[in-house]
Protein backbone atom coordinates (compact mmCIF):
# COMPACT_ATOMS: atom_id res chain seq x y z
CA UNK A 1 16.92 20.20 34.21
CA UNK A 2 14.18 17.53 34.14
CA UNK A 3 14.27 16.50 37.37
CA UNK A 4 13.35 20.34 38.28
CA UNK A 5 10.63 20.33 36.19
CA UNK A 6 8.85 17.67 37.76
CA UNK A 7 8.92 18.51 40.68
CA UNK A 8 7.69 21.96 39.64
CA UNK A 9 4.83 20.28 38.22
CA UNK A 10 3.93 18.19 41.28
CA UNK A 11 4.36 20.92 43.53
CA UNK A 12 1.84 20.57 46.67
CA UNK A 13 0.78 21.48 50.28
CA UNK A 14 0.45 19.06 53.29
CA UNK A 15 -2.20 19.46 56.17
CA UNK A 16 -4.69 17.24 58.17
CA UNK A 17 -3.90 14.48 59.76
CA UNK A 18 -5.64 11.13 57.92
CA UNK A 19 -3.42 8.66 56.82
CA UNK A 20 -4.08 5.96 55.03
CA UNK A 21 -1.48 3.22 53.80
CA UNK A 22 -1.44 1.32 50.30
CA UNK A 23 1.16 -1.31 49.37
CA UNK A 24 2.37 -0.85 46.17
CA UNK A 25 5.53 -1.65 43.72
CA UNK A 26 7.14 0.14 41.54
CA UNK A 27 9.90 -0.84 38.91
CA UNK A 28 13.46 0.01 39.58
CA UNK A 29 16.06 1.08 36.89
CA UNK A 30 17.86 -2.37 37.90
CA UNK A 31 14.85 -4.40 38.05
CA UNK A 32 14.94 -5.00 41.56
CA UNK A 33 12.40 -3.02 43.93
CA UNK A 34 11.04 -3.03 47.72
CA UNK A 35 8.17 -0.13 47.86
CA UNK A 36 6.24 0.05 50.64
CA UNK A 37 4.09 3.73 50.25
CA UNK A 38 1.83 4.52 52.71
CA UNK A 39 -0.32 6.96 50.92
CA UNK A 40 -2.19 10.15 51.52
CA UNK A 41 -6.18 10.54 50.73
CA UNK A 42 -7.12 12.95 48.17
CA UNK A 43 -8.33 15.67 51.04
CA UNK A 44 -4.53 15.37 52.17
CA UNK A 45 -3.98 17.57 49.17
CA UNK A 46 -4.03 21.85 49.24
CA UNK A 47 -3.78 24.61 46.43
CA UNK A 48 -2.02 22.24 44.00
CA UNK A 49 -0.61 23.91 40.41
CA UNK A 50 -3.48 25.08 38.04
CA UNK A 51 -4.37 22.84 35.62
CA UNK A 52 -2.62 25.04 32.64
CA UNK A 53 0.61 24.08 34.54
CA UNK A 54 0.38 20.72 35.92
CA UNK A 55 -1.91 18.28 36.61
CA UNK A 56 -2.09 17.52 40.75
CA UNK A 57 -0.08 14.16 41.64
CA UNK A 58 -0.18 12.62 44.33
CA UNK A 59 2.64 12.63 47.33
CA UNK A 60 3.08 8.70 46.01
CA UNK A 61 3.88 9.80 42.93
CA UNK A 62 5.83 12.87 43.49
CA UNK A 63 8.06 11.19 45.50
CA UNK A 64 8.03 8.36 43.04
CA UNK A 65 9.03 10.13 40.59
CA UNK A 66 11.78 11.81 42.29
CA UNK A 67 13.18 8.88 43.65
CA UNK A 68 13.27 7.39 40.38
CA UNK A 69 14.77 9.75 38.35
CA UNK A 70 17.49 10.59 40.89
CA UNK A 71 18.89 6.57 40.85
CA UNK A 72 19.28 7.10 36.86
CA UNK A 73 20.35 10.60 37.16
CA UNK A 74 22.87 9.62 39.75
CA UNK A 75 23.78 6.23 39.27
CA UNK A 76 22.67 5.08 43.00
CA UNK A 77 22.37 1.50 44.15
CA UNK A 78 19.74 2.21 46.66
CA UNK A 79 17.70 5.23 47.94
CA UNK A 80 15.44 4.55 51.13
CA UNK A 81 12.96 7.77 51.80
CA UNK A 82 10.39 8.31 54.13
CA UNK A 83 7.80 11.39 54.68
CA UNK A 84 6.08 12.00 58.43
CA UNK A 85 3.72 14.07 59.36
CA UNK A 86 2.85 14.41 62.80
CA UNK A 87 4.49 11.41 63.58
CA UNK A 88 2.46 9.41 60.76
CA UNK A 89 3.91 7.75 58.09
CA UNK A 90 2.76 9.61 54.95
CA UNK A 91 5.56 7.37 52.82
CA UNK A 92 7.63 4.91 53.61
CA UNK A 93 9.72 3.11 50.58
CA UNK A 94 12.97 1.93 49.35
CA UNK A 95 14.12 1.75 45.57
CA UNK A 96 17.28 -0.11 44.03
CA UNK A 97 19.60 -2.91 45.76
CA UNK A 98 21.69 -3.26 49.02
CA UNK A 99 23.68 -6.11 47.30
CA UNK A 100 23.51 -7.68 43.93
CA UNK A 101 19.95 -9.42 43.95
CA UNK A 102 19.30 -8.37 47.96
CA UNK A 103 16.43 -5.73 47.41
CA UNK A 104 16.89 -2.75 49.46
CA UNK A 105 14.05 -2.27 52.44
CA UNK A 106 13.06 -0.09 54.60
CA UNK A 107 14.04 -1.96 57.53
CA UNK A 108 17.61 -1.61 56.61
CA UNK A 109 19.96 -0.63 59.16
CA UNK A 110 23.00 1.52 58.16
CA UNK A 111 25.52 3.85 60.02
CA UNK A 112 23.67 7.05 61.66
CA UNK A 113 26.55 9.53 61.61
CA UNK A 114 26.21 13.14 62.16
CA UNK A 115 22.75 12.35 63.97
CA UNK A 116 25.11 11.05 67.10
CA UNK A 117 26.39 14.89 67.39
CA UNK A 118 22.39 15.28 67.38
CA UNK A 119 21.92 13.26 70.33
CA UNK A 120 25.13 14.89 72.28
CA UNK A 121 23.74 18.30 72.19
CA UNK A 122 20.36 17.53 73.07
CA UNK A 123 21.37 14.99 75.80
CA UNK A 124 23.36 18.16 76.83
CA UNK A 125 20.54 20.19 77.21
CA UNK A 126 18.57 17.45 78.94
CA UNK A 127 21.20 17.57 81.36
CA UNK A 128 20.89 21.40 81.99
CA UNK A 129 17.67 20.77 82.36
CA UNK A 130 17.28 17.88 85.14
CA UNK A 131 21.22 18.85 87.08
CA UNK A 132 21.20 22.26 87.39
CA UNK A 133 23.32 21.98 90.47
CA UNK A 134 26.19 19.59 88.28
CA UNK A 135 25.98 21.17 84.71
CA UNK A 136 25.37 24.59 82.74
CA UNK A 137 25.50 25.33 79.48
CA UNK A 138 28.43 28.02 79.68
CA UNK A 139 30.59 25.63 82.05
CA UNK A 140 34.07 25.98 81.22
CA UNK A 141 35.32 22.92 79.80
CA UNK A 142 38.32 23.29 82.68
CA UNK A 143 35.32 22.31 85.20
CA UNK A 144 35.56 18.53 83.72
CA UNK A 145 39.62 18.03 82.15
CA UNK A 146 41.31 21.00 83.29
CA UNK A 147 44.82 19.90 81.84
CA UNK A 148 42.62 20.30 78.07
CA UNK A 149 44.14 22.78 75.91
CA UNK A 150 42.47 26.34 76.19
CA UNK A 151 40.35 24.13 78.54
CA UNK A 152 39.82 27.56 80.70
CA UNK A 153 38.62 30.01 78.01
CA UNK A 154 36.19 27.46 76.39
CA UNK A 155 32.44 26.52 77.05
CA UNK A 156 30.67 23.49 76.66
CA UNK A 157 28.56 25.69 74.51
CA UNK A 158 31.38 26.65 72.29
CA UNK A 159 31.79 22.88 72.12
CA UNK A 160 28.20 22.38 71.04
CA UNK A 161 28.16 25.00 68.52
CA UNK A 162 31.28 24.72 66.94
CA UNK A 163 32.48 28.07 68.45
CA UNK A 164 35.67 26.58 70.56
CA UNK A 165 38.90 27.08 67.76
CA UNK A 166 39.56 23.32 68.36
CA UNK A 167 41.28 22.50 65.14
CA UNK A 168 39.38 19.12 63.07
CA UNK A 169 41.93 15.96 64.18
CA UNK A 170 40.12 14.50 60.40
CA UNK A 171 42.15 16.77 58.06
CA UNK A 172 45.30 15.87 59.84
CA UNK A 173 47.81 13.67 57.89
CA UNK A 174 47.77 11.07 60.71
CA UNK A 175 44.24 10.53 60.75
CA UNK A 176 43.85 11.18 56.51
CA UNK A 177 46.36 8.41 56.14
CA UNK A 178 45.30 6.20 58.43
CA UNK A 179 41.54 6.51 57.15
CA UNK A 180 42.59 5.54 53.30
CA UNK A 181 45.23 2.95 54.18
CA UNK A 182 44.12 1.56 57.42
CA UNK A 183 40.22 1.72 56.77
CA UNK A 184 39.68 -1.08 59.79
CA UNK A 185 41.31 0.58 62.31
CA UNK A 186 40.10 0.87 65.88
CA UNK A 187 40.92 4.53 66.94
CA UNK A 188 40.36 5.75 70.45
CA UNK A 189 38.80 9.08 71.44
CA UNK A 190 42.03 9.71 73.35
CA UNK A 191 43.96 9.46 70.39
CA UNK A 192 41.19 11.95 68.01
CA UNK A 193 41.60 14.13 71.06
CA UNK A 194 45.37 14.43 71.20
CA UNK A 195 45.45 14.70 67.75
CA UNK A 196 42.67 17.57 67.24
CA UNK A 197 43.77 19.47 70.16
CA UNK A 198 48.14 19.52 69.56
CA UNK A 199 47.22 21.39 66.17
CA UNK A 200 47.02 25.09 66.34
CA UNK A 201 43.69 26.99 67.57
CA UNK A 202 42.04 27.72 64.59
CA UNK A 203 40.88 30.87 66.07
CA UNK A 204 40.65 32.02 69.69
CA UNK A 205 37.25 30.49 71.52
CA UNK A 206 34.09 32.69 71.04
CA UNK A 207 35.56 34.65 67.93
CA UNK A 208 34.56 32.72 65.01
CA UNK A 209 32.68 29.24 63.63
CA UNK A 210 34.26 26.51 62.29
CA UNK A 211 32.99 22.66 62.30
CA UNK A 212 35.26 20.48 64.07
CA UNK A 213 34.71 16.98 65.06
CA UNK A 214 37.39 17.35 67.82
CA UNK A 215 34.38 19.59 69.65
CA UNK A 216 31.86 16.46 69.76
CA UNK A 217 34.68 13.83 70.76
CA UNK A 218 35.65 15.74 74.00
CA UNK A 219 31.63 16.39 74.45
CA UNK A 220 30.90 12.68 74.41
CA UNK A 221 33.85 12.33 77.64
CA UNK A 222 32.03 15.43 78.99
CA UNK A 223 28.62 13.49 79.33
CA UNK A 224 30.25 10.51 80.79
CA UNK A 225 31.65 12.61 83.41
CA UNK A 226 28.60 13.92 84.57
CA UNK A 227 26.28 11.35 83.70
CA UNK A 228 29.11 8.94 85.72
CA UNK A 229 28.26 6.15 82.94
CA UNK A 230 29.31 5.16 79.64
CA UNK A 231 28.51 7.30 76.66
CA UNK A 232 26.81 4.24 75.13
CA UNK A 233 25.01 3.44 77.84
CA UNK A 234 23.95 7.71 78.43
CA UNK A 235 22.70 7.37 75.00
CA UNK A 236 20.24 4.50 76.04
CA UNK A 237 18.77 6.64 78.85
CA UNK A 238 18.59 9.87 78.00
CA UNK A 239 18.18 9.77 74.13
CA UNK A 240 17.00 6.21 72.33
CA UNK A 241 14.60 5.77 75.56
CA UNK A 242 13.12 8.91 75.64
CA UNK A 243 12.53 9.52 72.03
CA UNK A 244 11.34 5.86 71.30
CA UNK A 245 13.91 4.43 69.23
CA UNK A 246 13.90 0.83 68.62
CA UNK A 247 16.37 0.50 66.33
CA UNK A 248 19.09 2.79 67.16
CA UNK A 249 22.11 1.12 69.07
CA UNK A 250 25.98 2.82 69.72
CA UNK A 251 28.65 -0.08 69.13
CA UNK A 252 32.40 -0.32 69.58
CA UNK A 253 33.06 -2.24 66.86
CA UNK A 254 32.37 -1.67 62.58
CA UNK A 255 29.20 -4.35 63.14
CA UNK A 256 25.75 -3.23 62.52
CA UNK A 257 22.92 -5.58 63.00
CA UNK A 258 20.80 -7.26 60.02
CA UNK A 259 19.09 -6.48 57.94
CA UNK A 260 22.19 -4.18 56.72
CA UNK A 261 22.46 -1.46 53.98
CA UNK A 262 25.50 -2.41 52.43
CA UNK A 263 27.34 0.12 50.73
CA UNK A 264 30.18 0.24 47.80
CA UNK A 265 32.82 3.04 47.44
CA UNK A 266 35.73 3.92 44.37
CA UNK A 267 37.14 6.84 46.90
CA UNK A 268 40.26 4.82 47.22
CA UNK A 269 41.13 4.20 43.91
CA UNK A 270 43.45 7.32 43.34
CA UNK A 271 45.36 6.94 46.97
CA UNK A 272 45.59 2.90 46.16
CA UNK A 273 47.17 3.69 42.88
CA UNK A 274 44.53 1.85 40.77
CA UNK A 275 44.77 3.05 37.11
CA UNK A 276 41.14 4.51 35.88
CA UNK A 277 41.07 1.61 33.30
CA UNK A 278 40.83 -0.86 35.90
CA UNK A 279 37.56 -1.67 37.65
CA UNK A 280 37.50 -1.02 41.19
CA UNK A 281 34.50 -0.96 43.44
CA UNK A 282 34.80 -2.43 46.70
CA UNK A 283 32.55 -3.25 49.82
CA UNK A 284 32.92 -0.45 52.34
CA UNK A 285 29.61 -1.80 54.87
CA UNK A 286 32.18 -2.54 57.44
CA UNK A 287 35.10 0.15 57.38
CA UNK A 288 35.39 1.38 60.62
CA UNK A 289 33.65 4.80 61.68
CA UNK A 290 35.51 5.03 65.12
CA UNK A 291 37.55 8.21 64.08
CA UNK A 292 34.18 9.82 63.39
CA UNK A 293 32.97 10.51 66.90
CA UNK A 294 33.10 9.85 70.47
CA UNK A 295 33.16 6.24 71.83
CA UNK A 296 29.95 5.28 72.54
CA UNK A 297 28.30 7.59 69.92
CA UNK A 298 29.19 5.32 67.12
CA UNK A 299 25.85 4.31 66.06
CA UNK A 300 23.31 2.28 63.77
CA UNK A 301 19.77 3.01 62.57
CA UNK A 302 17.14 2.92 60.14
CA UNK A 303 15.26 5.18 58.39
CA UNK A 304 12.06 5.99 60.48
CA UNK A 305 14.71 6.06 63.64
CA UNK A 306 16.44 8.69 61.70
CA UNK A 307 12.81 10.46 61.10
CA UNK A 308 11.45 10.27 64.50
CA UNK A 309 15.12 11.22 65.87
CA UNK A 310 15.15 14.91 64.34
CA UNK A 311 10.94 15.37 64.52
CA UNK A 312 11.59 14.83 67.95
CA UNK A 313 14.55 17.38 68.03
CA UNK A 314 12.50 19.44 66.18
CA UNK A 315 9.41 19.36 68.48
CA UNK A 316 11.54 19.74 71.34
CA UNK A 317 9.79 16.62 72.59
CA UNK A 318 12.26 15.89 75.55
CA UNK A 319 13.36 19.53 76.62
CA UNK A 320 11.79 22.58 78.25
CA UNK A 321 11.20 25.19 76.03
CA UNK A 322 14.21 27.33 76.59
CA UNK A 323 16.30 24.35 76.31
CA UNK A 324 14.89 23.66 73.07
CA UNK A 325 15.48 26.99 71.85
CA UNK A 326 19.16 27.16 72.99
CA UNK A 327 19.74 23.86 70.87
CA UNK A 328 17.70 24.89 67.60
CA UNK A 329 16.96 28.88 67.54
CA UNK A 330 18.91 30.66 65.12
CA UNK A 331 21.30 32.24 68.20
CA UNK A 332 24.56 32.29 65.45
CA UNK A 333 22.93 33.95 62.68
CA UNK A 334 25.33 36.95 61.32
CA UNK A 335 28.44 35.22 63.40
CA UNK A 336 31.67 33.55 62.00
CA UNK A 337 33.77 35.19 59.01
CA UNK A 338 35.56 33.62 56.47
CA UNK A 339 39.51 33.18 57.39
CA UNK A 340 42.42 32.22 54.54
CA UNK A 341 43.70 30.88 57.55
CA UNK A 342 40.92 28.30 58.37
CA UNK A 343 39.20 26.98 55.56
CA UNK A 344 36.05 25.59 57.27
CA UNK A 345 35.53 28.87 59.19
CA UNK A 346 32.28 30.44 57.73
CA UNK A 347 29.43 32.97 58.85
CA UNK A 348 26.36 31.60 59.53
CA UNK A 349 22.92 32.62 57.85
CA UNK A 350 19.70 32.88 58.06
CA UNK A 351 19.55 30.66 55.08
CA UNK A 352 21.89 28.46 56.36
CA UNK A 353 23.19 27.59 60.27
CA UNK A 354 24.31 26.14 63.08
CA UNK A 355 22.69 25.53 66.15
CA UNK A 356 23.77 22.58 68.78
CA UNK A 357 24.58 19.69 66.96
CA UNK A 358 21.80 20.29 64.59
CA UNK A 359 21.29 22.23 60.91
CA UNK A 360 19.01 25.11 60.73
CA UNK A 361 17.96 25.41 56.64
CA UNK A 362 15.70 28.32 57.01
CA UNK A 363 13.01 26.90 58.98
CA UNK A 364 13.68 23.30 58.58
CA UNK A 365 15.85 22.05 61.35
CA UNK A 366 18.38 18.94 60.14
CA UNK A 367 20.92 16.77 59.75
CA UNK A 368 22.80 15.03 57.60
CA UNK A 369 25.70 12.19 57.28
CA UNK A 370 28.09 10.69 54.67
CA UNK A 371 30.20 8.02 55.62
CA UNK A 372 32.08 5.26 53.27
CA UNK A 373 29.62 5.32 50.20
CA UNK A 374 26.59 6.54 52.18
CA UNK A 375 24.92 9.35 52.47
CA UNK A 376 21.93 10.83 54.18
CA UNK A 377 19.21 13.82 55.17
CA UNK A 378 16.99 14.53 57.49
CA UNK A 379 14.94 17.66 58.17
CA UNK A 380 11.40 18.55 60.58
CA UNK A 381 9.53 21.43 59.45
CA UNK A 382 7.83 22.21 62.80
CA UNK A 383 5.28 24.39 61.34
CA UNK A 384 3.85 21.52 59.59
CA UNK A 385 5.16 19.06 61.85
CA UNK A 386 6.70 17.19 58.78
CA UNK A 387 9.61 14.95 58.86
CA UNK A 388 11.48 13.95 55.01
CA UNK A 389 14.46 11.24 55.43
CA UNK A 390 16.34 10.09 52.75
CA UNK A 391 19.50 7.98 52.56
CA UNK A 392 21.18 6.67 49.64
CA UNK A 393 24.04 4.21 48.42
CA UNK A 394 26.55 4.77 45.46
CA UNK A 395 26.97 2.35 42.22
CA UNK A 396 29.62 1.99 40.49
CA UNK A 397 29.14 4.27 37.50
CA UNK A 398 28.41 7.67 40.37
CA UNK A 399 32.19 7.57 41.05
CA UNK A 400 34.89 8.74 38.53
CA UNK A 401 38.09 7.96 36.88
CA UNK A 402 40.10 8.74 39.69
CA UNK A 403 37.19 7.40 42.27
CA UNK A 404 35.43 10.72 43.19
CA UNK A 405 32.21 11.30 43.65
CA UNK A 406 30.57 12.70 39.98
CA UNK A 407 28.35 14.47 42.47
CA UNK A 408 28.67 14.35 46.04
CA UNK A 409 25.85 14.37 48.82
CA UNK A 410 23.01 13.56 46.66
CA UNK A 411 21.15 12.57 49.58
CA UNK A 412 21.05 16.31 50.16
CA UNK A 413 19.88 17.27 46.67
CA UNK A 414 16.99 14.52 46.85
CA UNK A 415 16.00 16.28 49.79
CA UNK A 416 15.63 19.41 48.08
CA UNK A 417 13.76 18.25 45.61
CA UNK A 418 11.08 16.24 48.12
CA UNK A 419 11.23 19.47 50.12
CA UNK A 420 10.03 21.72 47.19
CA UNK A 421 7.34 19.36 46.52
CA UNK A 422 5.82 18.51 49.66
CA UNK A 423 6.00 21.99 51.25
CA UNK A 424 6.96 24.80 48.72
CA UNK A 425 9.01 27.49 49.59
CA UNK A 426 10.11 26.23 52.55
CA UNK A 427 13.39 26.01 51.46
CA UNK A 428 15.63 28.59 51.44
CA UNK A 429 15.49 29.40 47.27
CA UNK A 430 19.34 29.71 47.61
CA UNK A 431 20.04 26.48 49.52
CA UNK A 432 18.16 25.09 46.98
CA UNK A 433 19.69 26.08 44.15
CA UNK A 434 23.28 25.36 45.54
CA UNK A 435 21.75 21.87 46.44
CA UNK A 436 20.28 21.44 43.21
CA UNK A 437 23.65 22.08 41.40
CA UNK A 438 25.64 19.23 39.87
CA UNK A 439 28.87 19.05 38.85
């Protein structure tokens, strides 16, 4: 594969600390390009390849490079990437369109996903960690809405770490229906909530792992309870404050503020009935994400919110160190067993697991999203105290006949490939290679 080549051949390692910043442009397949790449000095550069395998590149042009090839390889209309280390911008660019003829930038806001699950565990643990005397970890979830389902036998840390049996309200036909057909839809966390929790347990509490949004939903009316505010409004003070985040905001409504990512999805075509020799390709920037999570954790960003967001998480910048460790060490590793019966149930890995609200990849703690024709990945190696963010949009020709994705989460695979460049075998070589794989 050629884009595994190169970045065998620009393989590198990152340390210091001098940073300094270049602007520079780059063509795009489409013509159309916004690069802005801060760029590291020559002494930013370690042990590169011998000669007799590659000549050394430089982090500009690795990433170039990468970026590049993956919106031809993967028909994107925009990828936006940026590299930190130690809270400096070693990269910052953007490659492709956000609409026909509108460059894509950096600036760009666009939905932040997964990363509000993110902020609900650690706000959690922030919470252990200033009201002792109104929250703990292993609370039962009775303590705040006793008439909950199970509400006696589960923990807020089951909640946290997927652990409670809550089955997903998302694959039920109500919600799957209403998603395709009714894509503007305001749904209410009281609704997700009745909806996740009248299904069957999907195991009993404590016995088995299994990623349900149901879990962060109720979490989010957990917060408000003992944070006696309103999750969006929680999310101000004890997350976007604290870490610095200027451009992260939680809204009620599908609006995100300018400049905006737009974004493009086929996904419909099959349930809509469109026949494959028909174009469709339709705007998807404003579908609704309110069945996604809790009210009030429906949020916006931009990429270096979204890289300061999880090197904070990773740092444990706003927890004490045993908090920290509860939301990111490795605690599930060897729990969870596959189950016929529950098709997300899994065991976690070393390789690969769950901690709260956050990805462990081997040493690299993440995140990532995917929402209505946008993807994206975010990881913090805290050994090197470097941050890689990417988040990409789909054209047209990355969708098939029926509207599926040709290959899905490429925002993930991007980040592989980044990862094995700027810090080699940091990666899990498993992850990778199931990353790596396309259809």
């Amino acid at each position: 594969m050629r884009l595994i080549a190169t970045v065998t051949a620009v393989s590198f390692w990152l340390f210091g600390s001098l940073v300094w910043t270049q602007t520079v442009a780059a063509p795009s397949p489409s013509g159309v390009q916004a690069w802005r790449a801060p760029i590291l000095p020559q002494m930013f550069i370690l042990t590169p390849l011998p000669a007799s395998t590659a000549e050394a590149t430089s982090p500009e042009s690795a990433i170039q490079t990468i970026t590049s090839d993956a919106m031809k390889r993967y028909q994107l209309k925009s990828i936006i990437v940026q590299v930190t280390y130690d809270g400096k911008s070693v990269y910052t660019g953007a490659l492709g369109e956000s609409m026909t003829g509108v460059p894509a930038t950096p600036d760009m806001h666009f939905r932040a996903g997964a990363m509000a699950f993110t902020y609900m565990a650690t706000m959690l643990m922030e919470l252990v960690d200033q009201e002792k005397q109104k929250v703990q970890l292993d609370d039962k979830l009775s303590k705040f809405f006793p008439d909950l389902p199970d509400a006696d036998r589960i923990t807020l840390r089951n909640l946290a770490n997927m652990t409670s049996g809550y089955a997903d309200y998302v694959y039920q036909p109500e919600v799957l229906h209403g998603v395709v057909f009714e894509p503007f839809r305001q749904w209410s966390p009281e609704e997700l909530i009745q909806i996740g929790t009248s299904q069957p347990m999907m195991f009993e509490p404590g016995t088995n792992w299994g990623y349900s949004h149901t879990n962060y939903v109720i979490l989010g009316r957990v917060l408000e309870k003992i944070t006696g505010m309103p999750l969006a409004e929680a999310m101000q003070k004890y997350i976007f404050g604290p870490m610095d985040l200027h451009q992260t905001q939680s809204f009620n409504t599908p609006q995100i503020p300018a400049p905006v990512l737009h974004t493009f999805s086929s996904e419909r075509r099959a349930d809509l009935g469109v026949a494959s020799n028909v174009p469709f390709y339709e705007e998807s920037t404003f579908w609704n994400p309110s069945w996604t999570t809790a009210e009030g954790a429906v949020q916006t960003t931009d990429i270096t919110d979204m890289t300061k967001t999880m090197a904070a998480v990773g740092s444990g910048k706003i927890l004490s160190k045993t908090s920290w460790e509860a939301q990111v060490g490795p605690t599930l590793v060897g729990f969870g067993h596959a189950d016929p019966k529950c098709p997300v149930c899994r065991q976690n890995s070393p390789e690969f697991n769950y901690g709260l609200g956050v990805l462990n990849i081997g040493p690299w703690i993440a995140q990532s999203k995917g929402f209505a024709g946008c993807d994206a990945m975010v990881g913090y190696l805290p050994s090197k105290k470097l941050s890689i963010a990417v988040v990409v949009t789909y054209g047209p020709g990355a969708f098939d006949e029926k509207g599926n994705f040709k290959n899905s989460d490429v925002s993930r695979k991007i980040f592989a490939l980044l990862t094995n460049a700027l810090a080699p075998d940091t990666l899990p070589k498993q992850v990778s290679k199931d990353l790596l794989q396309t259809k």
